[in-house]
PDB file of N, CA and C in Angstrom:
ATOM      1  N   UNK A   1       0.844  -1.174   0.000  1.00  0.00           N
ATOM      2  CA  UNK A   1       0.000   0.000   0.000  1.00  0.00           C
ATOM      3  C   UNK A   1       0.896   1.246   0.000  1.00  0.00           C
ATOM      4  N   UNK A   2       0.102   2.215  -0.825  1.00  0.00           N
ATOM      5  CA  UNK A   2       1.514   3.439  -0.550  1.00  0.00           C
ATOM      6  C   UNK A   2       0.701   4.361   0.090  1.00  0.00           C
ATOM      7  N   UNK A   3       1.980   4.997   1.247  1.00  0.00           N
ATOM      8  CA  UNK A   3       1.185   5.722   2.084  1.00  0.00           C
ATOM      9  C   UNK A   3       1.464   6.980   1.385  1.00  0.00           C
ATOM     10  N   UNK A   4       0.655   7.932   1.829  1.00  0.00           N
ATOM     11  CA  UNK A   4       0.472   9.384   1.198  1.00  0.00           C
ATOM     12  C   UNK A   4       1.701  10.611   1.437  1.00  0.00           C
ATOM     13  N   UNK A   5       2.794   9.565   2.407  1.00  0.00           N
ATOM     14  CA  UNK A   5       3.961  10.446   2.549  1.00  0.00           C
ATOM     15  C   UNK A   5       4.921   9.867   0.866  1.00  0.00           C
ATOM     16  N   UNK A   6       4.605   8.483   0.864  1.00  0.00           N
ATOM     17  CA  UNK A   6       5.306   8.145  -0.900  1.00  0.00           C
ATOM     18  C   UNK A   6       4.608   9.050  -2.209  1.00  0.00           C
ATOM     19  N   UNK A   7       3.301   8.704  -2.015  1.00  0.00           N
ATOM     20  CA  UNK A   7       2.772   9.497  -2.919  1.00  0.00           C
ATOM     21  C   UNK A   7       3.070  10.713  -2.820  1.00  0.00           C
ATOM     22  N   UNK A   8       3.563  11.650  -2.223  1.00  0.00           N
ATOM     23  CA  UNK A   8       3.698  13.459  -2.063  1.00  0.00           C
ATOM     24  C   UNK A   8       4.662  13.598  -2.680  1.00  0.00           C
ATOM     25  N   UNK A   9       6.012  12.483  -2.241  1.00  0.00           N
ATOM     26  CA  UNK A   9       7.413  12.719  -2.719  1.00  0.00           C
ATOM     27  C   UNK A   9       7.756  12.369  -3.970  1.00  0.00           C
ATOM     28  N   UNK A  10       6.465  11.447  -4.557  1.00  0.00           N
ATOM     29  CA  UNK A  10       6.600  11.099  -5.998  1.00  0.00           C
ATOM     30  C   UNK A  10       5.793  12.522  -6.832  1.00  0.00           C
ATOM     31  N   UNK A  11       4.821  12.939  -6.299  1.00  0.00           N
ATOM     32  CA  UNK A  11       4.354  14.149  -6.982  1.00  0.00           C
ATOM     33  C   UNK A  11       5.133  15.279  -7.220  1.00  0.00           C
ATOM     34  N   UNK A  12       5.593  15.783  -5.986  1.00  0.00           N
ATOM     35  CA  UNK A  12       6.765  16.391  -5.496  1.00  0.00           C
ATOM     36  C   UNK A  12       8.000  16.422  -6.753  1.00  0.00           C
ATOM     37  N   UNK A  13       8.233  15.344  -6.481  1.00  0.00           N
ATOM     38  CA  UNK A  13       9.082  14.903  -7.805  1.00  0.00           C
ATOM     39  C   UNK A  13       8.692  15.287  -9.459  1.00  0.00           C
ATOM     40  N   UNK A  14       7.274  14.636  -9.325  1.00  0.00           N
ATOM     41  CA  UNK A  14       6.970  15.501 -11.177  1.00  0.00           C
ATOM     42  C   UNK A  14       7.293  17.018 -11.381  1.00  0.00           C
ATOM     43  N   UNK A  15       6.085  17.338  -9.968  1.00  0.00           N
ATOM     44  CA  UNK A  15       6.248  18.666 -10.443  1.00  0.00           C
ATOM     45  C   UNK A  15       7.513  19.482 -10.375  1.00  0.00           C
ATOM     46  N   UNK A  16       8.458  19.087  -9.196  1.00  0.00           N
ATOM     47  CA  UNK A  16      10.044  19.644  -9.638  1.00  0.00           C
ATOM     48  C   UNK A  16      10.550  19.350 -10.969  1.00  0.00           C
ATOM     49  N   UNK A  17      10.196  17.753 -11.850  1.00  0.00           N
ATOM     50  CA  UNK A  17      11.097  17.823 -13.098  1.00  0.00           C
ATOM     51  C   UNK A  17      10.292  18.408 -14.228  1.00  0.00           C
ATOM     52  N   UNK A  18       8.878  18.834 -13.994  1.00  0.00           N
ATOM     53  CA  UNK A  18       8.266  19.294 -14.735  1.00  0.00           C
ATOM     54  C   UNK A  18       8.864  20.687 -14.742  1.00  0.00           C
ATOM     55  N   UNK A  19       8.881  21.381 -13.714  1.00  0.00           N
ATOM     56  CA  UNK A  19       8.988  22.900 -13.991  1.00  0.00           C
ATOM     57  C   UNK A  19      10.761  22.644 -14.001  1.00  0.00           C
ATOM     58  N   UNK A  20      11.569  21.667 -13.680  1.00  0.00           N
ATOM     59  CA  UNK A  20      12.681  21.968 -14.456  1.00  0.00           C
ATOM     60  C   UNK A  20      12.547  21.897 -16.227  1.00  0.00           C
ATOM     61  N   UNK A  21      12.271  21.307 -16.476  1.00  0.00           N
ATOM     62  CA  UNK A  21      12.352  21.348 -17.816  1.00  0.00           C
ATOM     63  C   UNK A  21      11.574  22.693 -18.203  1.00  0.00           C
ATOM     64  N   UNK A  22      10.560  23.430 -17.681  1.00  0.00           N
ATOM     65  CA  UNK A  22      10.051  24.309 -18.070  1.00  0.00           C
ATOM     66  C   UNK A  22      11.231  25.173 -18.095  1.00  0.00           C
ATOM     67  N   UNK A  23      11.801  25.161 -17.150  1.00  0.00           N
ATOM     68  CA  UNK A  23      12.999  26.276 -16.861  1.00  0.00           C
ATOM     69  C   UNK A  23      14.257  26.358 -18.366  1.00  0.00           C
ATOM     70  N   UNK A  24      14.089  24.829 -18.502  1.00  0.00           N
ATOM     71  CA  UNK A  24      15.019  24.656 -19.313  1.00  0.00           C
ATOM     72  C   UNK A  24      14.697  25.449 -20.640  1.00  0.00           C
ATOM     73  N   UNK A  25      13.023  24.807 -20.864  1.00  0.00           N
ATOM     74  CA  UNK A  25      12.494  25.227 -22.290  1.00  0.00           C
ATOM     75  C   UNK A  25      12.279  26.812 -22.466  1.00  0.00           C
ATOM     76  N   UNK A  26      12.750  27.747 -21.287  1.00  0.00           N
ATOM     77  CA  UNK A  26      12.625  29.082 -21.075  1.00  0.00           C
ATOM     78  C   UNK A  26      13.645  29.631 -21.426  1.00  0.00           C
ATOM     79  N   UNK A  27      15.123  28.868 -20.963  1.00  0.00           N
ATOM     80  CA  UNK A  27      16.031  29.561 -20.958  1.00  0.00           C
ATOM     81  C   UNK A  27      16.590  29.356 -22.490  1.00  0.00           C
ATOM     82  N   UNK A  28      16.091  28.280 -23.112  1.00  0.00           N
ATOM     83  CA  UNK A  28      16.711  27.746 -24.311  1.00  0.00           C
ATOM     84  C   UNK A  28      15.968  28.515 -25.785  1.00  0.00           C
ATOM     85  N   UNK A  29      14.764  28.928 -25.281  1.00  0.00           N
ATOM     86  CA  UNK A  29      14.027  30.252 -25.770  1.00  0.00           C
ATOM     87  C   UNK A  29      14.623  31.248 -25.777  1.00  0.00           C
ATOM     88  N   UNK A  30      14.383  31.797 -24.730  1.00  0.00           N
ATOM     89  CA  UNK A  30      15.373  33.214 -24.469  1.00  0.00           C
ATOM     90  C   UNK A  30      17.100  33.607 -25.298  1.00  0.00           C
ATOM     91  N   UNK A  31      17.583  32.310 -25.206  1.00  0.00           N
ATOM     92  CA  UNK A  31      19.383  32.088 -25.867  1.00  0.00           C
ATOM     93  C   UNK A  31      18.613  32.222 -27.103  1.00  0.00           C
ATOM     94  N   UNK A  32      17.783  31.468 -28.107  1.00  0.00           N
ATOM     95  CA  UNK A  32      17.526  31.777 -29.642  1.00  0.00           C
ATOM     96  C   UNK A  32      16.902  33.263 -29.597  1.00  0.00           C
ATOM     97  N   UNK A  33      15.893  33.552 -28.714  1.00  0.00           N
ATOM     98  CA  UNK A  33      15.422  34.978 -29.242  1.00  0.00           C
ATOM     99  C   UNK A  33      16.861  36.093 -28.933  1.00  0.00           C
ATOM    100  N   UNK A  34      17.946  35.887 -28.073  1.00  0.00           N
ATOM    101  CA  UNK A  34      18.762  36.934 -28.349  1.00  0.00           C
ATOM    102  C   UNK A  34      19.935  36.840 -29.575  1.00  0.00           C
ATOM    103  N   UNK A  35      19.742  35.296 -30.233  1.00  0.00           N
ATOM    104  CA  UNK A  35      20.489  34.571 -31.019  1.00  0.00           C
ATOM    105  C   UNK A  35      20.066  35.454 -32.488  1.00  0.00           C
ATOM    106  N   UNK A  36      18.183  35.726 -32.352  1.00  0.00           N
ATOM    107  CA  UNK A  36      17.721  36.482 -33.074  1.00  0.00           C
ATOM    108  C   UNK A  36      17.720  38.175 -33.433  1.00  0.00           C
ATOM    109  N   UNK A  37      18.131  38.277 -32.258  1.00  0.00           N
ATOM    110  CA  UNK A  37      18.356  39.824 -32.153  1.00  0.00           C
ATOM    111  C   UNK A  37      19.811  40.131 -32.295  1.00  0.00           C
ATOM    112  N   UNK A  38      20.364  39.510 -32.158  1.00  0.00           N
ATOM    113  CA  UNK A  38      22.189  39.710 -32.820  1.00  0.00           C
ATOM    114  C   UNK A  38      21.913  39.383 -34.217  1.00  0.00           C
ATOM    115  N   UNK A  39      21.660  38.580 -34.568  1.00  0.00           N
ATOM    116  CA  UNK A  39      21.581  38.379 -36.481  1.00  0.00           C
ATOM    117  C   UNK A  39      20.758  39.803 -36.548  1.00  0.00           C
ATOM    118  N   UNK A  40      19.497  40.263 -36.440  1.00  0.00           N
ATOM    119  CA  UNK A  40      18.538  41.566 -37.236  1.00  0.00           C
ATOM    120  C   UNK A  40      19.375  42.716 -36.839  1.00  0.00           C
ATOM    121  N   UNK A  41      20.314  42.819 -35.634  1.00  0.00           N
ATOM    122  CA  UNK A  41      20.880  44.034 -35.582  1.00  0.00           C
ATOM    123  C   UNK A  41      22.232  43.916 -36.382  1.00  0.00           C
ATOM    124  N   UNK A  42      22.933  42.831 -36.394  1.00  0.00           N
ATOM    125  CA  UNK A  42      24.084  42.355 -37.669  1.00  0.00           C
ATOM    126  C   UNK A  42      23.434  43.065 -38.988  1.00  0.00           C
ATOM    127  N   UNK A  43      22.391  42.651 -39.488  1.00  0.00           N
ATOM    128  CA  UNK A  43      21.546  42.707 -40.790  1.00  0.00           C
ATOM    129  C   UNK A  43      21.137  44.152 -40.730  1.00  0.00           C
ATOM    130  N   UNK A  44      20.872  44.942 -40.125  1.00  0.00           N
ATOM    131  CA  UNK A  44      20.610  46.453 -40.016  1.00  0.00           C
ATOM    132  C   UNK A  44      21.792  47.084 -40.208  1.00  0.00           C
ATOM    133  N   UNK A  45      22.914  46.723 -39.196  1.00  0.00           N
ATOM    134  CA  UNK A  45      23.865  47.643 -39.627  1.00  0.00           C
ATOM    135  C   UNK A  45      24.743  47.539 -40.957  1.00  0.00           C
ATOM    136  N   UNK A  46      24.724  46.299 -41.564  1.00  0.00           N
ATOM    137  CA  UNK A  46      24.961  45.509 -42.868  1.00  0.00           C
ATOM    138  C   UNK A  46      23.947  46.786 -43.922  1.00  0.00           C
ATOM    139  N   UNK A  47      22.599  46.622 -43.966  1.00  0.00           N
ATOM    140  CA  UNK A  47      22.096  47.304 -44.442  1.00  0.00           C
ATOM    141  C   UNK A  47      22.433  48.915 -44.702  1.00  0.00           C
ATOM    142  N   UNK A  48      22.597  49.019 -43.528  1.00  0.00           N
ATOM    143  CA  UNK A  48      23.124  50.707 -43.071  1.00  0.00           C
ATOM    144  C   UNK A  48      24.445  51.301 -43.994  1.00  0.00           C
ATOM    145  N   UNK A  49      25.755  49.949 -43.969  1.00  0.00           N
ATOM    146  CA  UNK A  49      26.928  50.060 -44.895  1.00  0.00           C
ATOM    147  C   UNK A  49      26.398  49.862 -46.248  1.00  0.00           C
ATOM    148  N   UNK A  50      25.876  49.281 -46.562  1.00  0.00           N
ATOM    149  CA  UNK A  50      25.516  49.084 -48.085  1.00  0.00           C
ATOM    150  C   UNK A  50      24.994  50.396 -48.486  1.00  0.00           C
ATOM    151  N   UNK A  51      23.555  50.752 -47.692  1.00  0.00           N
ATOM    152  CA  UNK A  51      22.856  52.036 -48.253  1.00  0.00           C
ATOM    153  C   UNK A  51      23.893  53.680 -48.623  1.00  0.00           C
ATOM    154  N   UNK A  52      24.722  53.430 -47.727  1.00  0.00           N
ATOM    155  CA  UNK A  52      26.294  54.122 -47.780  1.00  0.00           C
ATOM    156  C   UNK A  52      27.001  53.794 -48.864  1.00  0.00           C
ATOM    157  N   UNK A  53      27.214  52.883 -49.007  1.00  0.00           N
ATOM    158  CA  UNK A  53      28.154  52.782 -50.416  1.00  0.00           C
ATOM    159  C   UNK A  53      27.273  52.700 -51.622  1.00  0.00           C
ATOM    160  N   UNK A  54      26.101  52.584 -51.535  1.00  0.00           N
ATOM    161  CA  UNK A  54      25.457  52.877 -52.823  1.00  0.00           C
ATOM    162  C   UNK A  54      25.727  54.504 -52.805  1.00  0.00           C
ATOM    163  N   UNK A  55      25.082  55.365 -52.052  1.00  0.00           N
ATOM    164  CA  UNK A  55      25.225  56.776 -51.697  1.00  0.00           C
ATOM    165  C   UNK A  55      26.303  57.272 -52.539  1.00  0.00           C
ATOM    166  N   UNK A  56      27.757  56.761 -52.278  1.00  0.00           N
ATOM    167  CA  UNK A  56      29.061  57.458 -52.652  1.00  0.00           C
ATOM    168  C   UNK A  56      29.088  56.830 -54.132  1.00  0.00           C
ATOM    169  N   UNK A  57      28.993  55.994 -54.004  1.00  0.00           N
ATOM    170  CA  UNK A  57      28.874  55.091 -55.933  1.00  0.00           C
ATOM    171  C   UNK A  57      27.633  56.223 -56.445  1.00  0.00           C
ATOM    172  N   UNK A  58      26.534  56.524 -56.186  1.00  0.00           N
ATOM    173  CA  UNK A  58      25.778  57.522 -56.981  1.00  0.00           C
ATOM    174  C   UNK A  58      26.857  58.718 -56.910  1.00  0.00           C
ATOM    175  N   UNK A  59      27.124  59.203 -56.137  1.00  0.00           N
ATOM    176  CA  UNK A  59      27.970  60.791 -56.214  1.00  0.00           C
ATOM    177  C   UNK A  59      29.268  60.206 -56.920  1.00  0.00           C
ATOM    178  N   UNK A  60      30.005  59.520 -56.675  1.00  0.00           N
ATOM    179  CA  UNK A  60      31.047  59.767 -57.451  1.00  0.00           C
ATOM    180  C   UNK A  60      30.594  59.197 -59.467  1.00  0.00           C
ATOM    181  N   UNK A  61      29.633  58.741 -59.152  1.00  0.00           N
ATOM    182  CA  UNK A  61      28.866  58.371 -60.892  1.00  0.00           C
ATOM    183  C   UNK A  61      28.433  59.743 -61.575  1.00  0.00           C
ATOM    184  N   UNK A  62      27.353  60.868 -60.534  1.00  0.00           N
ATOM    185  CA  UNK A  62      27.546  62.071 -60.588  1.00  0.00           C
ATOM    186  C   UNK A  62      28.078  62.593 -60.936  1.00  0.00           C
ATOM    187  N   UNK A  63      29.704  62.697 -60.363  1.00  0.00           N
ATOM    188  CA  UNK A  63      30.380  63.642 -60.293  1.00  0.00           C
ATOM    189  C   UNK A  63      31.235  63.355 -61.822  1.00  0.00           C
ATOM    190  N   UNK A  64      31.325  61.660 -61.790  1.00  0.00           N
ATOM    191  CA  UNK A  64      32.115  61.238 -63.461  1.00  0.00           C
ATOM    192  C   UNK A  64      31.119  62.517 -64.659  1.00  0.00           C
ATOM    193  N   UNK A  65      30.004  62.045 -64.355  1.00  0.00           N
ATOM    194  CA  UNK A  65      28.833  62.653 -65.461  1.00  0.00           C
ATOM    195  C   UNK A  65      29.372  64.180 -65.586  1.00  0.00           C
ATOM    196  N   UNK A  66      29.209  64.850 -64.320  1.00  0.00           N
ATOM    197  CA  UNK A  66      29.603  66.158 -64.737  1.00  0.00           C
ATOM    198  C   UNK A  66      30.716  66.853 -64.888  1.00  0.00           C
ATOM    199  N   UNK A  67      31.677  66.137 -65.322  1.00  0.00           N
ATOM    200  CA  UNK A  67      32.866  65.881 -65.784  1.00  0.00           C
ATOM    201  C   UNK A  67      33.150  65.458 -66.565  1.00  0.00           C
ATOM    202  N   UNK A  68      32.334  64.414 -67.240  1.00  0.00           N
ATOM    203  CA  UNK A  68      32.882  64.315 -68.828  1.00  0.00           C
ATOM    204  C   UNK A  68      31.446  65.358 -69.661  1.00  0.00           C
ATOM    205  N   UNK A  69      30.192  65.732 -69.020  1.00  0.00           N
ATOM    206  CA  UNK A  69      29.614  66.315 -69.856  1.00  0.00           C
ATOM    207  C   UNK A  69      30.273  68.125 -69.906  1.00  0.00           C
ATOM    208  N   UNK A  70      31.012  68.548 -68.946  1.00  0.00           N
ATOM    209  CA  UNK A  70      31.791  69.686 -69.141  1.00  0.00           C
ATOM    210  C   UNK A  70      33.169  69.867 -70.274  1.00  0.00           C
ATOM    211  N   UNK A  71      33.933  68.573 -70.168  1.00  0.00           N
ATOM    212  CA  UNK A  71      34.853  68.697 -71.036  1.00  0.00           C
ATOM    213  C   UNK A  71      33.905  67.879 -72.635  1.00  0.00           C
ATOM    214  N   UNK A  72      33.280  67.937 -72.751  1.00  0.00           N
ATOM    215  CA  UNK A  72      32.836  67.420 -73.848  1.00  0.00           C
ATOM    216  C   UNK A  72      31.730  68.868 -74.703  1.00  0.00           C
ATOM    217  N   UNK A  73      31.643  69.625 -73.523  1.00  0.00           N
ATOM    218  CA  UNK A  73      31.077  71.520 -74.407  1.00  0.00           C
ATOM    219  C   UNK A  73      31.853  72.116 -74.465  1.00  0.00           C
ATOM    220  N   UNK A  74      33.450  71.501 -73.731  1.00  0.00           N
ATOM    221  CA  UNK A  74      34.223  73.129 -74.087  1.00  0.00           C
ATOM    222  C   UNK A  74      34.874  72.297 -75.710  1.00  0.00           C
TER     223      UNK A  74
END
């Protein structure tokens, strides 16, 4: 027969490995969502250099243009 002090320590027991693993499945969440937020802020500032060097590639394409269309009226 099991007395109700076995049964407590076996419950006892789930619910500690239950909410360990919850703990686990929290923390192992948390590591990918900041796993996620280092890649989109990588990818922003990536973005940020590119939108920059397109910038200077238009002006210095610009600047070719109005430079060969000046020596090409005199």
């Amino acid at each position: 027969m099991t007395s109700i002090a076995d049964w407590t320590d076996r419950t006892q027991g789930d619910d500690l490995a239950a909410y360990l693993e919850a703990a686990e499945a929290a923390r192992a969440l948390d590591e990918r969502k900041r796993a996620v937020e280092a890649v989109q802020t990588f990818w922003e500032a990536r973005r940020h250099d590119i939108l920059q060097e397109l910038w200077q590639a238009e002006r210095k394409r610009d600047a070719a243009r109005s430079r060969l269309e000046a020596s090409s009226d005199t």
